[in-house]
Each structure stands twice: as structure tokens, then as C-alpha cells.
C-alpha atoms as a PDB file:
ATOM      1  CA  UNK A   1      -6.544 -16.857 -35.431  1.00  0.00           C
ATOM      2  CA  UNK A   2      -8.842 -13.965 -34.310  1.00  0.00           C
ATOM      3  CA  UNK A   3      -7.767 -10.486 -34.590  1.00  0.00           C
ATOM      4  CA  UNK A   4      -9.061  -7.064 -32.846  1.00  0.00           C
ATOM      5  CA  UNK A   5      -8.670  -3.945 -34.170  1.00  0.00           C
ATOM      6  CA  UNK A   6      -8.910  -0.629 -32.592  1.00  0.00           C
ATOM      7  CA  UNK A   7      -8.857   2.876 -33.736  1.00  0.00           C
ATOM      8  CA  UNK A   8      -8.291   5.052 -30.467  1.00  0.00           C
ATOM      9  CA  UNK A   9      -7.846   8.732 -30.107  1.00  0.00           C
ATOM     10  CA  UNK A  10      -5.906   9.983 -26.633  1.00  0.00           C
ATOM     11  CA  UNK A  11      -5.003  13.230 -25.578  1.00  0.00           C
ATOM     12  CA  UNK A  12      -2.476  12.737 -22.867  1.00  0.00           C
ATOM     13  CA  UNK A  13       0.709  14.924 -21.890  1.00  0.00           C
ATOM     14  CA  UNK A  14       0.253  17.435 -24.449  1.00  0.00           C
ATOM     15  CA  UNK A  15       0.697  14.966 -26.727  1.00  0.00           C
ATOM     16  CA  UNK A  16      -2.585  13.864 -29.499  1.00  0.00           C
ATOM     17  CA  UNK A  17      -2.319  10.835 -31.255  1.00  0.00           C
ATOM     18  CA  UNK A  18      -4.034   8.683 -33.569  1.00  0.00           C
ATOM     19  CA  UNK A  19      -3.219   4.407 -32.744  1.00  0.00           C
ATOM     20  CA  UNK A  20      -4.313   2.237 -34.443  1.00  0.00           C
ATOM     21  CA  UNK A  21      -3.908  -1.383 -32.415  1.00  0.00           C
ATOM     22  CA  UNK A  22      -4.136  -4.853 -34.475  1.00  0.00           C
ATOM     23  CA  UNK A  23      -4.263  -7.738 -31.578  1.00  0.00           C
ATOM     24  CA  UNK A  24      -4.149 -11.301 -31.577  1.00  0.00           C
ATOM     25  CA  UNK A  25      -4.084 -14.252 -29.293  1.00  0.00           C
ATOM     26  CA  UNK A  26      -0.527 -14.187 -29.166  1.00  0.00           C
ATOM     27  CA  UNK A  27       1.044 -11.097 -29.793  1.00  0.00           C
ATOM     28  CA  UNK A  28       0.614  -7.462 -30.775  1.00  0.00           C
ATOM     29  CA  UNK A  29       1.261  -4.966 -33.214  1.00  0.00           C
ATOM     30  CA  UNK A  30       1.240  -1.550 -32.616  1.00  0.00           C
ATOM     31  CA  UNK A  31       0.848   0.628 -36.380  1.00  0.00           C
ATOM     32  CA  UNK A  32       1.731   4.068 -36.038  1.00  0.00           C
ATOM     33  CA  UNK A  33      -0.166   6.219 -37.940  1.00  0.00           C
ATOM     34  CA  UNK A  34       1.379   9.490 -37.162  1.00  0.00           C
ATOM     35  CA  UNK A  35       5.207  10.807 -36.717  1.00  0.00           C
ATOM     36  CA  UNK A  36       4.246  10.978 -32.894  1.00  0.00           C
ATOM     37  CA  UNK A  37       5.995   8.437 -30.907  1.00  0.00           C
ATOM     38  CA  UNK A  38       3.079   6.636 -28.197  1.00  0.00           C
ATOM     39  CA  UNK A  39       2.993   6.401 -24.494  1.00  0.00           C
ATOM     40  CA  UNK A  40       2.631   3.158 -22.790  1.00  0.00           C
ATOM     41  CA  UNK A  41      -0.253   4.177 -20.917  1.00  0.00           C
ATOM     42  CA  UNK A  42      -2.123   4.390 -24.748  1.00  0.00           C
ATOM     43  CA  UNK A  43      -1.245   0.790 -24.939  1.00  0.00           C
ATOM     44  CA  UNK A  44      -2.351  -0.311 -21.602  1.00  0.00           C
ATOM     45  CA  UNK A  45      -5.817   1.030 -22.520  1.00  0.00           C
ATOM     46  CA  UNK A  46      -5.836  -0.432 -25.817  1.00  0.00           C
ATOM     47  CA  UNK A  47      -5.028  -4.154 -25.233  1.00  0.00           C
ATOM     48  CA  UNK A  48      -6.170  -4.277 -21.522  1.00  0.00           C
ATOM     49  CA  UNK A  49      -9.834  -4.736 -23.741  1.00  0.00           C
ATOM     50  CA  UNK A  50      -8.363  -8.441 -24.110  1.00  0.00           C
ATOM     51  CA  UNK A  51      -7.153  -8.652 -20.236  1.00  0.00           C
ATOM     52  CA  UNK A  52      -3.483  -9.193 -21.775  1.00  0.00           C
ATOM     53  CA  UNK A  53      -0.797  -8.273 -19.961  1.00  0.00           C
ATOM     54  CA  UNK A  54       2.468  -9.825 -20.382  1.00  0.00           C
ATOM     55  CA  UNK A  55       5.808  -9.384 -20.165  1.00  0.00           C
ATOM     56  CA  UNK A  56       6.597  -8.172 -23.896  1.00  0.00           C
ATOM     57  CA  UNK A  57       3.839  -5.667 -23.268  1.00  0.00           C
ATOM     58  CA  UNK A  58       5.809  -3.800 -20.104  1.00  0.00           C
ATOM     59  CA  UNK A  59       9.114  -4.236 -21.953  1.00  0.00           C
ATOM     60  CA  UNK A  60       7.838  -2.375 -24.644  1.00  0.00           C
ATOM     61  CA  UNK A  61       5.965   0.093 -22.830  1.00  0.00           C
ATOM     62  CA  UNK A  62       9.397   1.235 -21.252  1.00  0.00           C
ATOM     63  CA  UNK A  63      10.592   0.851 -24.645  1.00  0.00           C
ATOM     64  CA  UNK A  64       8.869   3.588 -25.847  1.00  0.00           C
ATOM     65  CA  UNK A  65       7.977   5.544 -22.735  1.00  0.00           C
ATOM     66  CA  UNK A  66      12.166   5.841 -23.063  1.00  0.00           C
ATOM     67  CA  UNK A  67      11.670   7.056 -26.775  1.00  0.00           C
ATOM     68  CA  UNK A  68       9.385   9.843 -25.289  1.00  0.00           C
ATOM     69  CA  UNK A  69      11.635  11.282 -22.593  1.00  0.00           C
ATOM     70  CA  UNK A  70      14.889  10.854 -24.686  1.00  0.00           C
ATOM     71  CA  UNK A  71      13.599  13.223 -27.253  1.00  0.00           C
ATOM     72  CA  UNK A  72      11.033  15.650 -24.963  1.00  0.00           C
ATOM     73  CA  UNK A  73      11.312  19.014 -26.215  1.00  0.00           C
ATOM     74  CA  UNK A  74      13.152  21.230 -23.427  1.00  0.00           C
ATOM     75  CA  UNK A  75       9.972  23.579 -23.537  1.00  0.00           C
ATOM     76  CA  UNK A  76       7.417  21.212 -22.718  1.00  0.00           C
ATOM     77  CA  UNK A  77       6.713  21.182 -18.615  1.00  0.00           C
ATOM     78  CA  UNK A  78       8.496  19.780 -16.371  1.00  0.00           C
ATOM     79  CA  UNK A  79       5.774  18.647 -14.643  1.00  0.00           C
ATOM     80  CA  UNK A  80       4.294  15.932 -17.898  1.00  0.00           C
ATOM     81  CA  UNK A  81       8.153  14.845 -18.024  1.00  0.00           C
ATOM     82  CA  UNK A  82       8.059  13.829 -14.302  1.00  0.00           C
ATOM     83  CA  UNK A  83       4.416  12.138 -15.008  1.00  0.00           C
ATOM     84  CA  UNK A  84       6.185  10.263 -17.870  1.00  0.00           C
ATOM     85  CA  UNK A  85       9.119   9.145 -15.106  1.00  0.00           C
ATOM     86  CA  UNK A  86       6.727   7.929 -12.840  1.00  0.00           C
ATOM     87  CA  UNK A  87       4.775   6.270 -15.282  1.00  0.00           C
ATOM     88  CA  UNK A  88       8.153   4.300 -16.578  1.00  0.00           C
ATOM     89  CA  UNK A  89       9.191   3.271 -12.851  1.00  0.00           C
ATOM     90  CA  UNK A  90       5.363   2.073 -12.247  1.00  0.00           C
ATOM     91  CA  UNK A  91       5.912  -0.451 -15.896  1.00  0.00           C
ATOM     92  CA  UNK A  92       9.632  -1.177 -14.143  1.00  0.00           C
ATOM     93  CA  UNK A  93       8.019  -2.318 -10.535  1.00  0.00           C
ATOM     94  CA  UNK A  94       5.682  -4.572 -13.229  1.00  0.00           C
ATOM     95  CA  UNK A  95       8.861  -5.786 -14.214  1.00  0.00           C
ATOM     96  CA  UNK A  96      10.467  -6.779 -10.693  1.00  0.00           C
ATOM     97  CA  UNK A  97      13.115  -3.720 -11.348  1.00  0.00           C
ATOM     98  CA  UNK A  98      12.795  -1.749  -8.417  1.00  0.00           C
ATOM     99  CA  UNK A  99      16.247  -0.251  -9.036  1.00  0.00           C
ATOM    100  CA  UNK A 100      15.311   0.873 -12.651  1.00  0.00           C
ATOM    101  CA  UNK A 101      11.777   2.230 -10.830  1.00  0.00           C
ATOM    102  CA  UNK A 102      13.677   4.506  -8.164  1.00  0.00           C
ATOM    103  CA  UNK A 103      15.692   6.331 -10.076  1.00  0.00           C
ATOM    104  CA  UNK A 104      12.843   7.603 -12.824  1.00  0.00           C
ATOM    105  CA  UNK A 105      11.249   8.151  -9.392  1.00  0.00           C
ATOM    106  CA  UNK A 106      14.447  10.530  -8.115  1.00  0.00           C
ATOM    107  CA  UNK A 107      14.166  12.072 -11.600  1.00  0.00           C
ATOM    108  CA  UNK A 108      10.447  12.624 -11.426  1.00  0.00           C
ATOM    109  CA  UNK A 109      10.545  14.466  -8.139  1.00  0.00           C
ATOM    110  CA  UNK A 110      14.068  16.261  -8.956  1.00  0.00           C
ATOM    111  CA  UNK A 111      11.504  17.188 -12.024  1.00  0.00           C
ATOM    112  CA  UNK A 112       8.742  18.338 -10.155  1.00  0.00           C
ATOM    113  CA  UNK A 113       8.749  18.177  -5.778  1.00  0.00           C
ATOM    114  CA  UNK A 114       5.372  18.212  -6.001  1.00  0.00           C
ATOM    115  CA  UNK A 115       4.946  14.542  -7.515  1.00  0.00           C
ATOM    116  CA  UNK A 116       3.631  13.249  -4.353  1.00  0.00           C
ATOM    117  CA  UNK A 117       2.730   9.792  -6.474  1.00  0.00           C
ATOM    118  CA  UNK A 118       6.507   9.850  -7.105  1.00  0.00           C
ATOM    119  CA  UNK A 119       7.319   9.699  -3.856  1.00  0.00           C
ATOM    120  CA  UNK A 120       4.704   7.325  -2.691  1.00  0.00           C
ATOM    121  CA  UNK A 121       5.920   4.925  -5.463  1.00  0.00           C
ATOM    122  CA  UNK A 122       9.643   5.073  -4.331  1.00  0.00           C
ATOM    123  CA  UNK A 123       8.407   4.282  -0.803  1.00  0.00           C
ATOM    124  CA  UNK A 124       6.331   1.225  -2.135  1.00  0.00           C
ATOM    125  CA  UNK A 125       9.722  -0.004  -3.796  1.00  0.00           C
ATOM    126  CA  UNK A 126      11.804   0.934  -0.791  1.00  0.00           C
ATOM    127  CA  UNK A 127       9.754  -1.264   1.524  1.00  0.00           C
ATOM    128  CA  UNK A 128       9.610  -4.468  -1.030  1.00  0.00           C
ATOM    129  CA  UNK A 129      13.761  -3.842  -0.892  1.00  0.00           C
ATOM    130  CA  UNK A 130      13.365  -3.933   3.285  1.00  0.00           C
ATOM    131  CA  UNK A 131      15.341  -0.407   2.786  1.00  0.00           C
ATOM    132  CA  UNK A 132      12.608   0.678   5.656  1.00  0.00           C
ATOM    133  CA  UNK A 133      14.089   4.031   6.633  1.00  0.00           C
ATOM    134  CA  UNK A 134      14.467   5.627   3.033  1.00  0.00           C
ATOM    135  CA  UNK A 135      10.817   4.298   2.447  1.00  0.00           C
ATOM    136  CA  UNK A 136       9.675   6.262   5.586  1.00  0.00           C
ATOM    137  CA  UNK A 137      11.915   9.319   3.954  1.00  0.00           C
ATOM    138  CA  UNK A 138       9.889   9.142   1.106  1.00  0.00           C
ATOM    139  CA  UNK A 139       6.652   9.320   2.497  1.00  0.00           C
ATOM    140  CA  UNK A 140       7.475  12.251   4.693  1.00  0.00           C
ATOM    141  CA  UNK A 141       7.928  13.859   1.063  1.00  0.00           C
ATOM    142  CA  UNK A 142       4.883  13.249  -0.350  1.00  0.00           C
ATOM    143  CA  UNK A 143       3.026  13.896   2.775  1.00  0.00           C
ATOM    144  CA  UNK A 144       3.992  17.447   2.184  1.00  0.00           C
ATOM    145  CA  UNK A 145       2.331  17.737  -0.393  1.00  0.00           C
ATOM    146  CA  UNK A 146      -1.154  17.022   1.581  1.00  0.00           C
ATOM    147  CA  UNK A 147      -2.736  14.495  -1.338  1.00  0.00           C
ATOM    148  CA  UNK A 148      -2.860  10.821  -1.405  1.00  0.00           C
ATOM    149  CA  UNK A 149      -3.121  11.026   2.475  1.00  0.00           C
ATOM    150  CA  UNK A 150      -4.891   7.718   3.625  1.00  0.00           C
ATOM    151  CA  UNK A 151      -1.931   5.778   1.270  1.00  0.00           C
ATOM    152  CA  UNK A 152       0.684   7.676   2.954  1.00  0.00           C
ATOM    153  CA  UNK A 153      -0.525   6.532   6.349  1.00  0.00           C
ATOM    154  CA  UNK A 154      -1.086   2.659   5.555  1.00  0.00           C
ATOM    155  CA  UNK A 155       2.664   2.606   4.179  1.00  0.00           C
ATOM    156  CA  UNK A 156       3.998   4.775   7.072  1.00  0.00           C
ATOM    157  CA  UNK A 157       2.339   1.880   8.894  1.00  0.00           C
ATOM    158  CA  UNK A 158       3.639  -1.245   6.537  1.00  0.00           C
ATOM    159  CA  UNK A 159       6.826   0.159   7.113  1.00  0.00           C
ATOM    160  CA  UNK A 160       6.506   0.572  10.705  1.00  0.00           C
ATOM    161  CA  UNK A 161       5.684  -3.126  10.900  1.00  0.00           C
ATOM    162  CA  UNK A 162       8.538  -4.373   9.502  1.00  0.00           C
ATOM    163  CA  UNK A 163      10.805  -2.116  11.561  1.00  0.00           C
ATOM    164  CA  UNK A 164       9.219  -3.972  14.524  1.00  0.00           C
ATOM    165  CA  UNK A 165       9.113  -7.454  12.870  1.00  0.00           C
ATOM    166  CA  UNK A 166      13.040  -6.520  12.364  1.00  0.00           C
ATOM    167  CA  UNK A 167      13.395  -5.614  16.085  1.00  0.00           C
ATOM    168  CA  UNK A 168      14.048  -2.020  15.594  1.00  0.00           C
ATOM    169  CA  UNK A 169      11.589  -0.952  18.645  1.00  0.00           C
ATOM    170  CA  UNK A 170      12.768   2.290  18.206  1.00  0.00           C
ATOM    171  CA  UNK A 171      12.339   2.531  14.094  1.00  0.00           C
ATOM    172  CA  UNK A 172       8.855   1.135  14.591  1.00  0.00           C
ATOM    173  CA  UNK A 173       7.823   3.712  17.476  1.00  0.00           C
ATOM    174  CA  UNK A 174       8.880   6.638  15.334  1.00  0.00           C
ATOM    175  CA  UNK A 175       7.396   5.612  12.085  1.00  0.00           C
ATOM    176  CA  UNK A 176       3.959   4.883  14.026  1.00  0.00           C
ATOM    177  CA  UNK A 177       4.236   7.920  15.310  1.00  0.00           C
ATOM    178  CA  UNK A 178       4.883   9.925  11.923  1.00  0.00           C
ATOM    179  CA  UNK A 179       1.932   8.273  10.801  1.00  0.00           C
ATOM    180  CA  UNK A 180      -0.260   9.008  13.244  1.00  0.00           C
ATOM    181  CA  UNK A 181       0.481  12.515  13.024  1.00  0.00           C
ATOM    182  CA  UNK A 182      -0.417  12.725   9.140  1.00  0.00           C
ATOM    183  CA  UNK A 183      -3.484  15.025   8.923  1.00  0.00           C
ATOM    184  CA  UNK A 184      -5.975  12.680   8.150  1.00  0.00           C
ATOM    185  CA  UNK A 185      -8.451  10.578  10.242  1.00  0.00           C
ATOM    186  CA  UNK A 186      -9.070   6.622   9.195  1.00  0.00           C
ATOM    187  CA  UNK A 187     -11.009   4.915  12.371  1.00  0.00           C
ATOM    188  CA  UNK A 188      -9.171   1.256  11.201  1.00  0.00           C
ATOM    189  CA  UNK A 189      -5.858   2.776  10.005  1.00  0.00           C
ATOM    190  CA  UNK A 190      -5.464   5.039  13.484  1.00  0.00           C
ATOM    191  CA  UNK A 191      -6.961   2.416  16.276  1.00  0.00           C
ATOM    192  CA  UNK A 192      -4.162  -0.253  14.511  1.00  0.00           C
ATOM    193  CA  UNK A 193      -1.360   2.765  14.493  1.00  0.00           C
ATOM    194  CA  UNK A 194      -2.205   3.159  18.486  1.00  0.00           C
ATOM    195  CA  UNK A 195      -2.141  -0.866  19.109  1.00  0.00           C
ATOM    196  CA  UNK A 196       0.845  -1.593  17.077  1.00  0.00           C
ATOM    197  CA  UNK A 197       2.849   1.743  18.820  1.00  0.00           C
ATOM    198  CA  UNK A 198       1.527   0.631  22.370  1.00  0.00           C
ATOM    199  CA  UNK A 199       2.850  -3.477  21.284  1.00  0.00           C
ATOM    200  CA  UNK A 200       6.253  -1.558  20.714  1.00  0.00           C
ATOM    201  CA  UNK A 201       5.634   0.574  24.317  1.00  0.00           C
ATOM    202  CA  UNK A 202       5.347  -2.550  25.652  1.00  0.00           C
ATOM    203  CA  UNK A 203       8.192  -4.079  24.609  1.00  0.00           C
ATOM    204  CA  UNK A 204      10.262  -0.797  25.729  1.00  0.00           C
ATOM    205  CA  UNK A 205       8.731  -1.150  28.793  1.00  0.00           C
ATOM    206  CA  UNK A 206       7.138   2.118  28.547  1.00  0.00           C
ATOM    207  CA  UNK A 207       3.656   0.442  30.163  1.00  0.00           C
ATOM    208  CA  UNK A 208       2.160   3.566  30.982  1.00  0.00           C
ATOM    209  CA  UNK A 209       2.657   5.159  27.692  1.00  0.00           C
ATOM    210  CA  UNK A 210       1.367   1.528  26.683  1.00  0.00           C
ATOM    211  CA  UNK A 211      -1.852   2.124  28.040  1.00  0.00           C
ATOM    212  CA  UNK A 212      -2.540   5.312  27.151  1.00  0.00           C
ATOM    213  CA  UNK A 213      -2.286   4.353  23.377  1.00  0.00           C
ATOM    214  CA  UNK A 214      -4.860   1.630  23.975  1.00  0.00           C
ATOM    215  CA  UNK A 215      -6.915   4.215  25.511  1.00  0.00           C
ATOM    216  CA  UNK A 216      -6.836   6.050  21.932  1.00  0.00           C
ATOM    217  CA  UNK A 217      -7.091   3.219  19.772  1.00  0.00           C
ATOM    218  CA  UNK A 218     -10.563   2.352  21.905  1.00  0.00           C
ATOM    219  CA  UNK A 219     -11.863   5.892  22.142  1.00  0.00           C
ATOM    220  CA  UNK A 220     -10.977   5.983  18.459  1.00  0.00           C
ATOM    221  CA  UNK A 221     -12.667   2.284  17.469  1.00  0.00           C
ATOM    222  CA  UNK A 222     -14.471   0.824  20.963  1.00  0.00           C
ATOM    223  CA  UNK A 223     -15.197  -2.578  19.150  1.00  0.00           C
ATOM    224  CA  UNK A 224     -11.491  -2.939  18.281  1.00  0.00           C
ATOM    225  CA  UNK A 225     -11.609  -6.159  20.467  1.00  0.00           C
ATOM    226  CA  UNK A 226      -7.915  -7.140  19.938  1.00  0.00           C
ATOM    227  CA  UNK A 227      -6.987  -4.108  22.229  1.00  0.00           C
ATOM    228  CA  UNK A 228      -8.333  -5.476  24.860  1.00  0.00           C
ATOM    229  CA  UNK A 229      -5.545  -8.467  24.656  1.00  0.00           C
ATOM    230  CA  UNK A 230      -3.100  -5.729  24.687  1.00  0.00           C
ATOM    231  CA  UNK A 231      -4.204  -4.292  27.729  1.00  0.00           C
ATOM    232  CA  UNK A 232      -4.409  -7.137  30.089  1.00  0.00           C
ATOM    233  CA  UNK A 233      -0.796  -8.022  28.408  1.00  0.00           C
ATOM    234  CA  UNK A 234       0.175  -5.002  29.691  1.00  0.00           C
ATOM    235  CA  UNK A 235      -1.221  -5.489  33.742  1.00  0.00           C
ATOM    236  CA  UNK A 236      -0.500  -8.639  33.963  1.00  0.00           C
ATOM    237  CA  UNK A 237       3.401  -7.188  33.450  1.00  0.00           C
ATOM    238  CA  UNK A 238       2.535  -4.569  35.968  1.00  0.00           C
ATOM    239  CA  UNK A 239       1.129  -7.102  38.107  1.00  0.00           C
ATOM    240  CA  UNK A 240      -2.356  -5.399  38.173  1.00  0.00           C
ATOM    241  CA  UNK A 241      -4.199  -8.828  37.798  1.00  0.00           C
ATOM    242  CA  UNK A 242      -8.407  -7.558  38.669  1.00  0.00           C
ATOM    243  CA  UNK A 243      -7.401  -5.237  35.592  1.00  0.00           C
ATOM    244  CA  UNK A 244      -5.804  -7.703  33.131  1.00  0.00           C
ATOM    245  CA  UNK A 245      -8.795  -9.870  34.056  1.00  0.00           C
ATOM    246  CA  UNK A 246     -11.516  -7.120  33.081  1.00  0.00           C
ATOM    247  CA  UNK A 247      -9.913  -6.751  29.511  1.00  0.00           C
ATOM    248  CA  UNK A 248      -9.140  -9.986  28.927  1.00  0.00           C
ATOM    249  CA  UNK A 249     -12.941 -10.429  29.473  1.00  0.00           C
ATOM    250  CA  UNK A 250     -13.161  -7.391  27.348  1.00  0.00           C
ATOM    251  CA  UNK A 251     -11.572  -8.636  24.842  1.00  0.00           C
ATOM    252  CA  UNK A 252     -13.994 -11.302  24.210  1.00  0.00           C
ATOM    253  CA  UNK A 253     -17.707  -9.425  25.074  1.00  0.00           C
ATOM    254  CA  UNK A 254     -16.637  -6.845  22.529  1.00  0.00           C
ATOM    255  CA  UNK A 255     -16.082  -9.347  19.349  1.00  0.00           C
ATOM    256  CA  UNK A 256     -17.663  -7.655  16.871  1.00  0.00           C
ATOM    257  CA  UNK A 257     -20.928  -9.112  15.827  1.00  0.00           C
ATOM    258  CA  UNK A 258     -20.393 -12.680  17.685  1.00  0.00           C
ATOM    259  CA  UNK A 259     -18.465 -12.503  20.848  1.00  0.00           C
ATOM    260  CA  UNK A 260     -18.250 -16.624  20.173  1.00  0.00           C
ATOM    261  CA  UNK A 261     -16.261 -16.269  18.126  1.00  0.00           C
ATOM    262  CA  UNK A 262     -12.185 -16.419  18.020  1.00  0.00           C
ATOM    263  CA  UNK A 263     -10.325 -13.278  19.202  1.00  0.00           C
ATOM    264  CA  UNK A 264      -7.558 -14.707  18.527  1.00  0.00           C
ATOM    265  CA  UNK A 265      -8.097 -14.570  14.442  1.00  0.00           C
ATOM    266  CA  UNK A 266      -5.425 -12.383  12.873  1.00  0.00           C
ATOM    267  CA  UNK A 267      -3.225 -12.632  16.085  1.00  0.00           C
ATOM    268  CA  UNK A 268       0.309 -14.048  15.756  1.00  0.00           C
ATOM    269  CA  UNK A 269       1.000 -16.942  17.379  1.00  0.00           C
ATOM    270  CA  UNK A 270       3.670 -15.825  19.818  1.00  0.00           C
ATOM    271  CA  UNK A 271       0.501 -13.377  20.769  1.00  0.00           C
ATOM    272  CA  UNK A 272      -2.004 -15.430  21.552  1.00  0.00           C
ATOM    273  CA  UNK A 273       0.420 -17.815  23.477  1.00  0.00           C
ATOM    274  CA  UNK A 274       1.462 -15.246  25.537  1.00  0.00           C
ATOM    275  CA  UNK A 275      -2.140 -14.033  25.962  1.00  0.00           C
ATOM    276  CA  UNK A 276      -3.427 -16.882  26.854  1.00  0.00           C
ATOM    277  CA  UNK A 277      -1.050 -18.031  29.307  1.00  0.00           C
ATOM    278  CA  UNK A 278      -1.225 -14.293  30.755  1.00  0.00           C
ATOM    279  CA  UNK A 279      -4.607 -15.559  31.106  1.00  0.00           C
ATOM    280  CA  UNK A 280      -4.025 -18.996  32.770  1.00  0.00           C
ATOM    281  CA  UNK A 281      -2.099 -17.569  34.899  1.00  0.00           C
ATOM    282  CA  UNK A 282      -4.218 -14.458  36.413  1.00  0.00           C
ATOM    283  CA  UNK A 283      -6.603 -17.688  36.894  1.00  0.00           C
ATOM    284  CA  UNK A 284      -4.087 -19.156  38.972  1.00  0.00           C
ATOM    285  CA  UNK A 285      -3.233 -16.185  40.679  1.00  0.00           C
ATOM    286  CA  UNK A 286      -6.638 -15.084  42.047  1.00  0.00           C
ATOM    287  CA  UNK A 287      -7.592 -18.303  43.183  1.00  0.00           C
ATOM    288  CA  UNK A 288      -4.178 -18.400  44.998  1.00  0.00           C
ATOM    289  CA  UNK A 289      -4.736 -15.316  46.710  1.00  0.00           C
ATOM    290  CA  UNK A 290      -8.347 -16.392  47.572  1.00  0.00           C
ATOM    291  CA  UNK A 291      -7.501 -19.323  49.228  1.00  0.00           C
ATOM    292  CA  UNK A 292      -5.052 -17.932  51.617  1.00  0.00           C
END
């Protein structure tokens, strides 16, 4: 059976050590050559050199990321003790314990409010528990601390999605909405914010409001073709068929790249039904009212 060795020096949260790492092909042995206890991290980058991560390797990285915080020395920072909570909840969501990984979250930013990865880690595990609202709680935190922006915003706006897949119009609308207003400008990230807050518009019946967010997500991305479907959704309701028609056409000449091709890709089904026989029936329409 072939063995690896390696002799690795870190120097991570105030902490130097010396491992030394004997590896097989079917389990591990870490040798410690000092009094210093070792953080999981110094294992991950040790025995991900064999691309081996299993399950005995997260337990006992919490294992002894516990033995670390258990006996941290009072005068040592607060802020490397709420690194070495966040660090334990990120081997917990490895683990399928999103529980275990929110509270060393809680303690990490009780620790140190400025551990915006903290909070952005909670948020992750608050949305994979469908517990939508203390997700979007969580991201306001970390938000305020003006780092990991672009992250903040795509959760805000996974979050926001499932508030609207849940039916919680309202939910949805405000999350989009806190995202949007994050200081930080992503052309894909912002023109979807703007269609999926006009979809929920629409559904309020706030058509007006509707349109103007389609406005933005075009001004903001023109070839954002799906928009377009949105739009003559959205007319057709208000009974403004010549309009519905021009961005249904729209919706096709701008395809990106090949306006042959499906517009429809990446649209849910009830969507493109609806779209389609918004469609069929603006047809019907306007040769009705040409024939009379």
C-alpha cells in the first residue's frame, strides 16, 4: 500500500506549527510533532494533495478545530477565535449539520460583528433550511460591512426566489429590492433582480411599476431577451395588444448571438405557456379587430 509523507510548515491564527502528515489509500494519520494542537484548515491543505476528502476527515477536523477553541487563551483576539468559529461551521455544513454550523456562526459574529463571511455563511445555511427571512437578516449584516458584495447580492436574490416560489409576493418584492440596493453593480445579477421584482409586480398587479423595472433591467442589459416576454406579459394584461406584440417580437430579434434560437430556454414552463398563449392570442385578437 503506498504511503505519502509530508513535512509542512503553516503559520495561521497566531499559531506556528510543524505537521508532519503520513497518508495512505485508506486512511490518515496525523503525527504531531509539537505540543501545539492543529487546525483543520492545516489538514485540508495537507491531504487535499491526494483529492481525499471524506467523511472521517471533516469529523476530525471539527474534532480538533473544537480542541483549539476549548482551550484558546483569553488574550489571543477575538477576531482569530471568530475565524476559527467560522471555519468549524464551514467543516459542519460539509457535514449536512446546519444547526451545529449556525451557532459557531452566532458565536463568530457575537465574537467579532465584523465577520461578514460569518454572516454570509449563516445565510447560505438559512436558505438550504427554507428559514428565508433570517437568511435575508443575515445578509443585511454582512452587507454592512461593505466586503463580499457581489455574494451578498446573488443570495439576497436566491432567497428572494424562493420567497416567490413559496408565494410570499410580498417577501420576494422586498428581498429583490434589498438587493438591488446593495452598493455594487453586476450587469447579469441587477437586469435578473429587475425581471424577477417586475414577475412579482406583476403578480401584485402593480403593472406600471412592472414595466418600469423591465425598463431597468433593459437599460441595464439590452440583450436580456427574456425581458421582452415579461413585457408583452404585462400588455397583454393591460390589454395594450400593438405593444405586447412589439416585445414579444422583441423578445426573439434580441436572442443573443442567434435569434433562431429558443427564448424559451431557462423559462419555466408555466412561463412559456402563458407566453405563448399571450401570444396566440394577440394573433387572434388583431386579426379580429381587422376584419371588422
Amino acid at each position: 500500500m503506498s504511503k505519502f509523507c509530508y513535512a509542512v510548515s503553516f503559520h495561521s491564527l497566531d499559531i506556528n506549527r510543524m505537521v508532519r502528515c503520513t497518508v495512505d489509500s485508506s486512511s490518515f494519520q496525523i503525527n504531531r510533532m509539537s505540543t501545539n494542537t492543529y487546525s483543520a484548515e492545516e489538514i485540508v491543505k495537507i491531504l487535499e494533495t491526494r483529492n481525499a476528502f471524506d467523511e472521517d476527515l471533516y469529523h476530525e477536523a471539527v474534532k480538533i478545530y473544537t480542541d483549539i477553541i476549548d482551550t484558546w487563551d483569553a488574550r489571543r483576539s477575538h477576531e482569530s477565535k471568530s475565524k476559527l468559529y467560522t471555519n468549524r461551521a464551514r467543516v459542519f455544513t460539509e457535514l449536512n449539520k446546519n444547526d451545529e454550523a449556525i451557532r459557531d456562526c452566532h458565536c463568530a459574529t457575537n465574537l467579532d460583528p465584523s465577520n461578514a463571511s460569518a454572516f454570509i455563511l449563516a445565510a447560505e445555511c438559512y436558505i438550504t433550511q427554507n428559514k428565508l427571512k433570517r437568511a435575508v437578516r443575515q445578509l443585511e449584516e454582512a452587507a454592512k460591512q461593505n466586503t463580499s458584495l457581489l455574494d451578498i447580492k446573488i443570495l439576497m436574490k436566491r432567497a428572494g426566489n424562493a420567497l416567490y416560489k413559496a408565494g410570499e409576493l410580498q417577501g420576494a418584492y422586498d428581498t429583490y429590492t434589498k438587493a438591488l440596493n446593495i452598493p455594487l453593480e453586476s450587469v447579469d445579477t441587477d437586469s435578473e433582480l429587475y425581471g424577477n421584482r417586475a414577475t412579482v409586480l406583476f403578480y401584485l398587479k402593480r403593472y406600471t411599476e412592472a414595466l418600469e423595472d423591465c425598463d431597468k433591467a433593459i437599460e441595464i442589459n439590452p440583450r436580456y431577451c427574456k425581458i421582452y416576454l415579461k413585457k408583452a406579459d404585462i400588455y397583454a394584461e393591460m390589454k395594450v395588444f400593438d405593444e405586447a406584440i412589439v416585445n414579444f417580437n422583441l423578445a426573439i430579434t434580441t436572442n443573443p448571438n442567434n435569434p433562431g434560437k429558443n427564448i424559451f430556454t431557462g423559462v419555466s414552463l408555466q412561463s412559456s405557456l402563458f407566453s405563448v398563449s399571450t401570444f396566440l392570442f394577440l394573433i387572434i385578437t388583431r386579426c379580429s379587430s381587422q376584419s371588422t
